[in-house]
N, C-alpha and C. Protein backbone atom coordinates (compact mmCIF):
# COMPACT_ATOMS: atom_id res chain seq x y z
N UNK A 1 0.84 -1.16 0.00
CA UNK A 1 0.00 0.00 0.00
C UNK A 1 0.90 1.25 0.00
N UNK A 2 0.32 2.39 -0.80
CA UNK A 2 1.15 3.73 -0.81
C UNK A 2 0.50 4.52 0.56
N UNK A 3 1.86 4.77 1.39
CA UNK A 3 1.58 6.17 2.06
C UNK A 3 2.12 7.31 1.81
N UNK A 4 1.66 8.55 2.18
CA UNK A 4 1.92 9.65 2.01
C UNK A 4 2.76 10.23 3.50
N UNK A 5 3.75 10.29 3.83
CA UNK A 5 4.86 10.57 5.24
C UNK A 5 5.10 11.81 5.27
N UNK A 6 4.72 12.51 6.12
CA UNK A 6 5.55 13.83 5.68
C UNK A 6 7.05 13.75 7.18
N UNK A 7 8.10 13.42 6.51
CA UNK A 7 9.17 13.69 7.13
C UNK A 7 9.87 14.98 6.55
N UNK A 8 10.86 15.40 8.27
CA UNK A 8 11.45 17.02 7.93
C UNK A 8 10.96 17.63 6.56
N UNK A 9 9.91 17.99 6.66
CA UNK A 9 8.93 18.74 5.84
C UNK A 9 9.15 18.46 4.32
N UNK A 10 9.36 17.35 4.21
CA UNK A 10 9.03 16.84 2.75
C UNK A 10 8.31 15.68 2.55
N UNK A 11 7.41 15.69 1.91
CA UNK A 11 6.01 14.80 1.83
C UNK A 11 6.99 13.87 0.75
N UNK A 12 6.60 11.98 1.46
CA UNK A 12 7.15 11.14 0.60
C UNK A 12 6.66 10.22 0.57
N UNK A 13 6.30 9.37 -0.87
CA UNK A 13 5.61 8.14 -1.09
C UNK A 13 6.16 6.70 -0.76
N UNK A 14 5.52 6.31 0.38
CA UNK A 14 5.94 4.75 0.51
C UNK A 14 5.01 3.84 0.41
N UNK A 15 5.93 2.98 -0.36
CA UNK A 15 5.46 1.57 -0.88
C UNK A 15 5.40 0.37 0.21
N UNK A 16 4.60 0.13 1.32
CA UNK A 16 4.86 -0.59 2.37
C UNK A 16 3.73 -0.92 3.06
N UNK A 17 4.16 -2.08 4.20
CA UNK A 17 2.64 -2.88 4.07
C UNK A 17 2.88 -1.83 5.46
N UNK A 18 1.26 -1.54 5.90
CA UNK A 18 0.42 -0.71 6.67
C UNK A 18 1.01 -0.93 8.25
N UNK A 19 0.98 -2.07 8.48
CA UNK A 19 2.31 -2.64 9.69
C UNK A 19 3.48 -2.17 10.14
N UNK A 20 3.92 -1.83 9.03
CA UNK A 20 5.35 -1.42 8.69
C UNK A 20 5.89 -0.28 10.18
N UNK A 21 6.73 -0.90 10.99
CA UNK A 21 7.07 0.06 11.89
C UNK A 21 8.20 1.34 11.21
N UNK A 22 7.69 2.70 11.48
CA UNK A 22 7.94 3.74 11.12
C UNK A 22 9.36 3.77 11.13
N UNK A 23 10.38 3.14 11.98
CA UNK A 23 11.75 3.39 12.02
C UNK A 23 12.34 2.37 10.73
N UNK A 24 11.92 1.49 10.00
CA UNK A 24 12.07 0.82 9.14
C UNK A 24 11.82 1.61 7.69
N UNK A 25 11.19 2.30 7.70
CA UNK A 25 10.09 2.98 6.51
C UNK A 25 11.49 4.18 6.56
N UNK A 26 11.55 4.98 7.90
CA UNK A 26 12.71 6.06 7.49
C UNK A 26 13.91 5.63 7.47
N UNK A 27 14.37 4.16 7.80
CA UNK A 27 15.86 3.91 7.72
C UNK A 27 15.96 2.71 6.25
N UNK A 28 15.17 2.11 6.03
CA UNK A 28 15.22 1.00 4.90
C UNK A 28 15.05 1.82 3.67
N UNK A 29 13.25 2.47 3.88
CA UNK A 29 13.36 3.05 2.71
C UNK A 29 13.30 4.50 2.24
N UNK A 30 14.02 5.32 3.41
CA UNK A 30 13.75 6.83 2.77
C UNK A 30 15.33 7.12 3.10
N UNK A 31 15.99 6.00 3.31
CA UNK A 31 17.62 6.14 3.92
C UNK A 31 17.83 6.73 4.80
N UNK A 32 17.21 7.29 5.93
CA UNK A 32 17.34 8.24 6.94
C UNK A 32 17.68 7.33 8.07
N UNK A 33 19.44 7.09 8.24
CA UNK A 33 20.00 6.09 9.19
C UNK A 33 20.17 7.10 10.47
N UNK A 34 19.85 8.14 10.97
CA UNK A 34 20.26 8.56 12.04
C UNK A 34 19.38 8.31 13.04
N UNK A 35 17.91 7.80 12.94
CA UNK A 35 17.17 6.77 13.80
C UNK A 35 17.61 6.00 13.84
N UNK A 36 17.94 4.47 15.36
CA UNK A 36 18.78 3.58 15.22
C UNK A 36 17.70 2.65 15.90
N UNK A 37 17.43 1.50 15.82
CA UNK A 37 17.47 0.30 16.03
C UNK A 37 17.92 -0.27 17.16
N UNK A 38 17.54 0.08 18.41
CA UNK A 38 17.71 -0.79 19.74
C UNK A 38 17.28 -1.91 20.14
N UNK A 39 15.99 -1.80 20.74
CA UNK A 39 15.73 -2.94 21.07
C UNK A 39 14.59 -3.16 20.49
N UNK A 40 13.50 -2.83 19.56
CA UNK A 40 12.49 -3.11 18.90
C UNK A 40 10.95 -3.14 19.71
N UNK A 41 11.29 -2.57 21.24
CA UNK A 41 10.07 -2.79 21.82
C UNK A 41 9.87 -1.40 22.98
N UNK A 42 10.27 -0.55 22.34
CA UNK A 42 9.95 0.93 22.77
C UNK A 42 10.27 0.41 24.16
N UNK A 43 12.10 0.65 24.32
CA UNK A 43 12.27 0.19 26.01
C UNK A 43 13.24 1.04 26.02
N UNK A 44 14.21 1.11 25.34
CA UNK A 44 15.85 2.00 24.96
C UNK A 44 15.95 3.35 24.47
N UNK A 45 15.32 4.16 23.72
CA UNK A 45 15.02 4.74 23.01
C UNK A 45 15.75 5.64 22.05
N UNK A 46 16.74 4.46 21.56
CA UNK A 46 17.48 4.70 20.26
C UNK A 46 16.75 5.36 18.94
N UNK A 47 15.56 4.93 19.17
CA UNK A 47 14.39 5.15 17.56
C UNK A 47 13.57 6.59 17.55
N UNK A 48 13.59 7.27 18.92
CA UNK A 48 12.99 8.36 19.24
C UNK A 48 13.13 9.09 18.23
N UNK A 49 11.74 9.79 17.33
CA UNK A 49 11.73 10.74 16.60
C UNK A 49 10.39 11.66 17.08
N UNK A 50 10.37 12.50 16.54
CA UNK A 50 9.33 13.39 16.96
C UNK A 50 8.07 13.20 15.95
N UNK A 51 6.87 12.98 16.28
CA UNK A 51 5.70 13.10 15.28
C UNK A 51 4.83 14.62 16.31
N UNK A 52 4.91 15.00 15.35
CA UNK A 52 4.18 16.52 15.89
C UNK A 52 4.73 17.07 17.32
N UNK A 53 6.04 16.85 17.22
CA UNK A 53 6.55 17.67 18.31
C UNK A 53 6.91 16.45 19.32
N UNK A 54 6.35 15.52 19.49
CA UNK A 54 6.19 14.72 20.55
C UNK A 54 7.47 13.76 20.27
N UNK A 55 8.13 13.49 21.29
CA UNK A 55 8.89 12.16 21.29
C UNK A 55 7.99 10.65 21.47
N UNK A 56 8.59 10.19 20.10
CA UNK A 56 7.96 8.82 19.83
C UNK A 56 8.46 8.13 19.57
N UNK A 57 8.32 6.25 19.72
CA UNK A 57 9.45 5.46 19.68
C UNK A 57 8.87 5.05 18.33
N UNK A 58 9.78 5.35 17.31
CA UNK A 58 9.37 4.58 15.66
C UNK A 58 9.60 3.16 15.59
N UNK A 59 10.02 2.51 16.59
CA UNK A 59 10.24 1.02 16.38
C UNK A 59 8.74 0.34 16.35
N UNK A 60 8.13 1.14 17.32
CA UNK A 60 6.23 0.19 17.70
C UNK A 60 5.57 1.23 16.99
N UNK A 61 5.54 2.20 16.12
CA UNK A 61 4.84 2.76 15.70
C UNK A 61 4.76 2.58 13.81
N UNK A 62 3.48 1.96 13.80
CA UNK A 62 3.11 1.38 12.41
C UNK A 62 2.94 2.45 11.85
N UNK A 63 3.49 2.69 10.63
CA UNK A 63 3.43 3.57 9.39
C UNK A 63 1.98 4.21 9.19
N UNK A 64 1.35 3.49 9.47
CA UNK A 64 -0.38 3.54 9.03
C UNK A 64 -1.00 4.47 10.04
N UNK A 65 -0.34 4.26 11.03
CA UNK A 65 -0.89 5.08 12.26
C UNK A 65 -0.34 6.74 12.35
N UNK A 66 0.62 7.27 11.29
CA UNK A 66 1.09 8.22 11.54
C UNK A 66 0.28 9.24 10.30
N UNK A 67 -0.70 9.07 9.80
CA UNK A 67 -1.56 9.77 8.82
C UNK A 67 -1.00 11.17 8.44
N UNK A 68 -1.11 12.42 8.51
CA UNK A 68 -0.46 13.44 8.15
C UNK A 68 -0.03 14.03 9.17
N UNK A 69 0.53 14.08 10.31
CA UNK A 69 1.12 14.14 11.13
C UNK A 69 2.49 14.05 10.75
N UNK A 70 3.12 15.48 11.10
CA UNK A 70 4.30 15.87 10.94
C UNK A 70 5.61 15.21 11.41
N UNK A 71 6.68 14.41 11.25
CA UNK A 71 7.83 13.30 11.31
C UNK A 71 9.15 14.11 11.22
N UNK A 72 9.90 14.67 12.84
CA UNK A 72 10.58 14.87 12.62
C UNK A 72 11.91 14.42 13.05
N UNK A 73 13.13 13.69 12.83
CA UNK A 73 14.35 13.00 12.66
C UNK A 73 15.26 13.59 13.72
N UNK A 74 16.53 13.00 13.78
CA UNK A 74 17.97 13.34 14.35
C UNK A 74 18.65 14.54 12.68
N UNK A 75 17.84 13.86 11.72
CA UNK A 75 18.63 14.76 10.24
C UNK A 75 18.21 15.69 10.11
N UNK A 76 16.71 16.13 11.03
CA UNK A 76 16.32 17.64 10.93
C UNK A 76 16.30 18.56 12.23
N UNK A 77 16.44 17.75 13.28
CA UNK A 77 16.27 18.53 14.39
C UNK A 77 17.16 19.26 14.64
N UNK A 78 18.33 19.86 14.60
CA UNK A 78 19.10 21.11 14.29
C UNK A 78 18.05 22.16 13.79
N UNK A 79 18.02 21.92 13.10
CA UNK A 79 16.62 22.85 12.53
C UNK A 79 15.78 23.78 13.16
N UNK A 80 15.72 23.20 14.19
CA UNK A 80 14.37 23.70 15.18
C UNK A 80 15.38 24.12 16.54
N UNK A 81 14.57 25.35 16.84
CA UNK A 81 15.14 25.93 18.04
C UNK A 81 15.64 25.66 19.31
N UNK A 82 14.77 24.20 20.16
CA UNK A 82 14.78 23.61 20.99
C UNK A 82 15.93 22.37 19.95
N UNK A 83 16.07 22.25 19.48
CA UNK A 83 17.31 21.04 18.22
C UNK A 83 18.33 21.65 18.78
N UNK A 84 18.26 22.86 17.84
CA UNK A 84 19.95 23.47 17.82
C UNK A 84 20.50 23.61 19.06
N UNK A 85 19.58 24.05 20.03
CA UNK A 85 20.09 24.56 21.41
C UNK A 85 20.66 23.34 22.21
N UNK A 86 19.60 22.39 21.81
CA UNK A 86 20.40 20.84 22.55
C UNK A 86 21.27 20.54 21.80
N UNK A 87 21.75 20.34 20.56
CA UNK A 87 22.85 19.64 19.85
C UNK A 87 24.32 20.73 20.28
N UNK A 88 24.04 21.28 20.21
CA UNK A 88 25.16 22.87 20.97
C UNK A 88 25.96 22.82 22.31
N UNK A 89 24.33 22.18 22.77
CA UNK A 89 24.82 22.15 24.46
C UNK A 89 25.31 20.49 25.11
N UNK A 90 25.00 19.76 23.73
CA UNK A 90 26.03 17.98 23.66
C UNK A 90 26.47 18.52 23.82
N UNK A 91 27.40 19.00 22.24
CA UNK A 91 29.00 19.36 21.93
C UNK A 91 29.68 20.07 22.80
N UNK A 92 29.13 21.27 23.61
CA UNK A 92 29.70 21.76 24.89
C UNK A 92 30.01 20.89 26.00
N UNK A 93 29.28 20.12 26.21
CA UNK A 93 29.27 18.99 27.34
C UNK A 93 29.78 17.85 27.20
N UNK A 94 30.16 17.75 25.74
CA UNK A 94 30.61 16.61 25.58
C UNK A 94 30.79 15.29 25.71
N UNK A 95 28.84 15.56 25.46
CA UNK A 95 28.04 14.01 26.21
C UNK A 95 28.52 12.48 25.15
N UNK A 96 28.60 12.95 23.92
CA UNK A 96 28.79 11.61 23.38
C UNK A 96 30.56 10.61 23.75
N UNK A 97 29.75 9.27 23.87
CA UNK A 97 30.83 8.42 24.50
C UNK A 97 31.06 7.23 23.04
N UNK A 98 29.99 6.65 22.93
CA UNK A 98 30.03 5.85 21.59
C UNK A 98 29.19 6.16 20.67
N UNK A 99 28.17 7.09 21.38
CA UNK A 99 27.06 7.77 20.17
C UNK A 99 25.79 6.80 19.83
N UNK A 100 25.85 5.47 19.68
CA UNK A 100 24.71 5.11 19.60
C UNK A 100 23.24 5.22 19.77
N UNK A 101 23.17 5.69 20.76
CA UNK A 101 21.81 5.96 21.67
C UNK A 101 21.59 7.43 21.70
N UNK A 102 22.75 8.41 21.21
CA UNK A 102 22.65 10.02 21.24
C UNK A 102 21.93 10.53 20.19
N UNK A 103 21.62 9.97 19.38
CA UNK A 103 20.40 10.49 18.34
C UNK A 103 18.77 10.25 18.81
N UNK A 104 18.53 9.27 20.16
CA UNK A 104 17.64 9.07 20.29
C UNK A 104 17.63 10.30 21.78
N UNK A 105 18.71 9.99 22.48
CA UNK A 105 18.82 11.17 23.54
C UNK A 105 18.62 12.83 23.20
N UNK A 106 19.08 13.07 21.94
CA UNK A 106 18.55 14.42 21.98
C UNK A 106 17.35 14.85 20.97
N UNK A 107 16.72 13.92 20.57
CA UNK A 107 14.85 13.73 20.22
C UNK A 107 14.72 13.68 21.62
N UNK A 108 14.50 13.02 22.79
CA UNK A 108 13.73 13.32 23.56
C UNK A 108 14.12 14.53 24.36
N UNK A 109 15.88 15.17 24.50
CA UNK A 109 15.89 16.14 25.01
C UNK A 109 15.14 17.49 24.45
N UNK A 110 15.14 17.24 22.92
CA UNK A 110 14.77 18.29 22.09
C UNK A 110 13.27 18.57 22.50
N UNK A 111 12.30 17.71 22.39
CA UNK A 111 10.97 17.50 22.68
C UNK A 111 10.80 17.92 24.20
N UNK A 112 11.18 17.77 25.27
CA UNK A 112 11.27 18.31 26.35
C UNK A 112 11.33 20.04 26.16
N UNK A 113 12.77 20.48 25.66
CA UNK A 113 13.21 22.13 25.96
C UNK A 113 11.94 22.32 25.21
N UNK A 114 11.35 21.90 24.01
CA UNK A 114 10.51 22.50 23.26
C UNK A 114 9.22 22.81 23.84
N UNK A 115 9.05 21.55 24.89
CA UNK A 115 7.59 21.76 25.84
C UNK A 115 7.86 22.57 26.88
N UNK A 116 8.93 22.68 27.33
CA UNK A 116 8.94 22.78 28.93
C UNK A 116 11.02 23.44 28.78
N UNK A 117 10.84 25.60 28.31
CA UNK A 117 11.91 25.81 28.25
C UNK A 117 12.79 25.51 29.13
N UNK A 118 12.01 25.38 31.02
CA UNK A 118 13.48 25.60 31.93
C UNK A 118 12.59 24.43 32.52
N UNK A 119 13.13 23.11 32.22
CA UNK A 119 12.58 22.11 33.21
C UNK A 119 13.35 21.76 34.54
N UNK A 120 12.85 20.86 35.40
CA UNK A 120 13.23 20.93 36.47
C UNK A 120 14.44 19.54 36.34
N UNK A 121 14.86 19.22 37.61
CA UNK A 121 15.41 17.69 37.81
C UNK A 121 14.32 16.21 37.32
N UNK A 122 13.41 16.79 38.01
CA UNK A 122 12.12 16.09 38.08
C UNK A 122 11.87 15.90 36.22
N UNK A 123 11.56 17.19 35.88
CA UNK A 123 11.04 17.22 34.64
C UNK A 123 11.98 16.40 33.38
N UNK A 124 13.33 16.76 33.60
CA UNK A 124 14.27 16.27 32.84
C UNK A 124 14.08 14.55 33.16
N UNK A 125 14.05 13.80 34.59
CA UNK A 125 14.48 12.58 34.68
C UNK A 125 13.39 12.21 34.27
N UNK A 126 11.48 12.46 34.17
CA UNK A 126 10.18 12.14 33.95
C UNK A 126 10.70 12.09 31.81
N UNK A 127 11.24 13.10 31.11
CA UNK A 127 11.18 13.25 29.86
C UNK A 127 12.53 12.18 28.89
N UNK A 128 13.65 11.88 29.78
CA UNK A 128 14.86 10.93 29.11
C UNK A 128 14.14 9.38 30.17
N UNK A 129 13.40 9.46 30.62
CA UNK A 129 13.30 7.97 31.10
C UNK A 129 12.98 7.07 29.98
N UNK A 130 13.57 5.84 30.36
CA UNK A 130 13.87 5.22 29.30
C UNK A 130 14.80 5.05 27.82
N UNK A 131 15.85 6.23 27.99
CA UNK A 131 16.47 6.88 26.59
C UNK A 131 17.87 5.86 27.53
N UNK A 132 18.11 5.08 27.34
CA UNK A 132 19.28 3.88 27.70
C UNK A 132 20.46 4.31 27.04
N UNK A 133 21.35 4.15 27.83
CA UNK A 133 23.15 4.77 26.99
C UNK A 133 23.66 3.85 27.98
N UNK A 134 24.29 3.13 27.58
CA UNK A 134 25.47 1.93 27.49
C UNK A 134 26.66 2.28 28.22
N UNK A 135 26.85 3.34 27.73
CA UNK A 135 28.29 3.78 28.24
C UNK A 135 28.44 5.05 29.48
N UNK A 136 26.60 5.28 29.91
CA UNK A 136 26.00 6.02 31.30
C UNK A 136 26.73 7.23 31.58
N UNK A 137 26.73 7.62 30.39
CA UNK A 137 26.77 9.58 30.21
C UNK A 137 25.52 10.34 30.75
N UNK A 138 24.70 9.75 31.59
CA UNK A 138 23.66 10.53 32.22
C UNK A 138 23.85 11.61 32.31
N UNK A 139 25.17 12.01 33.34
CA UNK A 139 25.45 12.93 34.43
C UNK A 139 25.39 14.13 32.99
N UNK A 140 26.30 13.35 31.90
CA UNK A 140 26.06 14.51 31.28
C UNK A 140 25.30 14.73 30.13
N UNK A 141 24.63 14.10 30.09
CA UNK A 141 23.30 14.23 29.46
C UNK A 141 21.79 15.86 29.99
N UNK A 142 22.22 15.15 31.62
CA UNK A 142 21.77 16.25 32.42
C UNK A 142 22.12 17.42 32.24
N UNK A 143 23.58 17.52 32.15
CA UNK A 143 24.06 18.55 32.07
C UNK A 143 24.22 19.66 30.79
N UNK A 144 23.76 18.93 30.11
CA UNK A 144 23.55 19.36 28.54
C UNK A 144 22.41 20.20 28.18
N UNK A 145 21.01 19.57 29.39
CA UNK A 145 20.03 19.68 28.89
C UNK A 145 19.76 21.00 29.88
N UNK A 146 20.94 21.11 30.91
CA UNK A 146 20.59 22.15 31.61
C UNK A 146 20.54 23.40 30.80
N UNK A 147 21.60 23.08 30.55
CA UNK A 147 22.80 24.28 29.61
C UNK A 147 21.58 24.58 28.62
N UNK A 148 21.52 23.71 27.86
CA UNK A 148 20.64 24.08 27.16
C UNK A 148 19.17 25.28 27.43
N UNK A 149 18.69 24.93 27.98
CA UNK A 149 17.36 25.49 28.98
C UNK A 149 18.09 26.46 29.60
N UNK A 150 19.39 26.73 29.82
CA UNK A 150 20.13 28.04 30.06
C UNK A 150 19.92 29.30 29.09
N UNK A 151 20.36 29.04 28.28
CA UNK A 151 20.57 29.43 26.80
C UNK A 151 19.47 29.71 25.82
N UNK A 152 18.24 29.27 26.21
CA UNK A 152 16.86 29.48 26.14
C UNK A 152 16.70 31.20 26.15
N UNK A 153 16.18 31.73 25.50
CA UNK A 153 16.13 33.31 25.22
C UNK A 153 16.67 34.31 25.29
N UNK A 154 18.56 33.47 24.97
CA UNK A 154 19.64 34.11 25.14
C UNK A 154 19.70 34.56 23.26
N UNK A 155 20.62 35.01 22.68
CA UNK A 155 20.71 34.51 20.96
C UNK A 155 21.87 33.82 21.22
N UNK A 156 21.49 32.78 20.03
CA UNK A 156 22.42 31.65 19.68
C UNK A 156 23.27 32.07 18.72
């Protein structure tokens, strides 16, 4: 069956059965490898992309279910204000260790600053729960996301 996807704001036709979990559809067939493939059961949250702002795990989320609802990536979130400010405030912090799991860590950090500019301890540990890193860069994960939410209505 054809769907109509709109990822980072370009509307694209896929050829795929209705099942089809969404992180497959943007990494098999629209080539968009910077969603990754953890554990396949929305537990890790390597696959985290945003559908209308929201952090969502594309591994359990069927293609069919995402109708025109906006799909946005690790390849576009720079893009967006609450993006840039977290990808800025990694590289300052110098959260990545092996990187695997950091494309899914800053979709959900991004989705957080975007809801909630100056979140709390609380708010931050309630919004990365579940975002799993291997190599337990928490501390500075935290610290990234502070910075970030620092830097919030400063200019970048």
């Amino acid at each position: 069956m054809v769907f109509a996807i709109k990822v980072n704001g370009h509307t694209h036709s896929v050829d795929v059965d209705g099942d089809t979990p969404l992180l497959w559809v943007l990494r098999d067939v629209l080539g968009m490898t910077g969603t990754k493939f953890g554990c396949g059961m929305a537990l890790c949250g390597a696959c985290t992309v945003h559908i209308d702002g929201a952090a969502t795990r594309s591994c359990v989320t069927s293609v069919d279910s995402v109708g025109q609802s906006q799909i946005t990536t690790i390849e576009a979130i720079g893009a967006t204000p609450a993006g840039a400010k977290i990808q800025k405030a990694w590289l300052d912090s110098e959260v990545v260790q092996c990187g695997y799991c950091q494309s899914g860590q800053i979709m959900s950090a991004s989705a957080l600053l975007a809801s909630n500019p100056h979140p709390t301890d609380s708010d931050i540990d309630d919004a990365m729960f579940g975002n799993i890193c291997r190599c337990g860069t928490y501390v500075r994960i935290r610290e990234a996301i502070k910075r970030a939410a620092q830097s919030t209505g400063q200019q970048g």
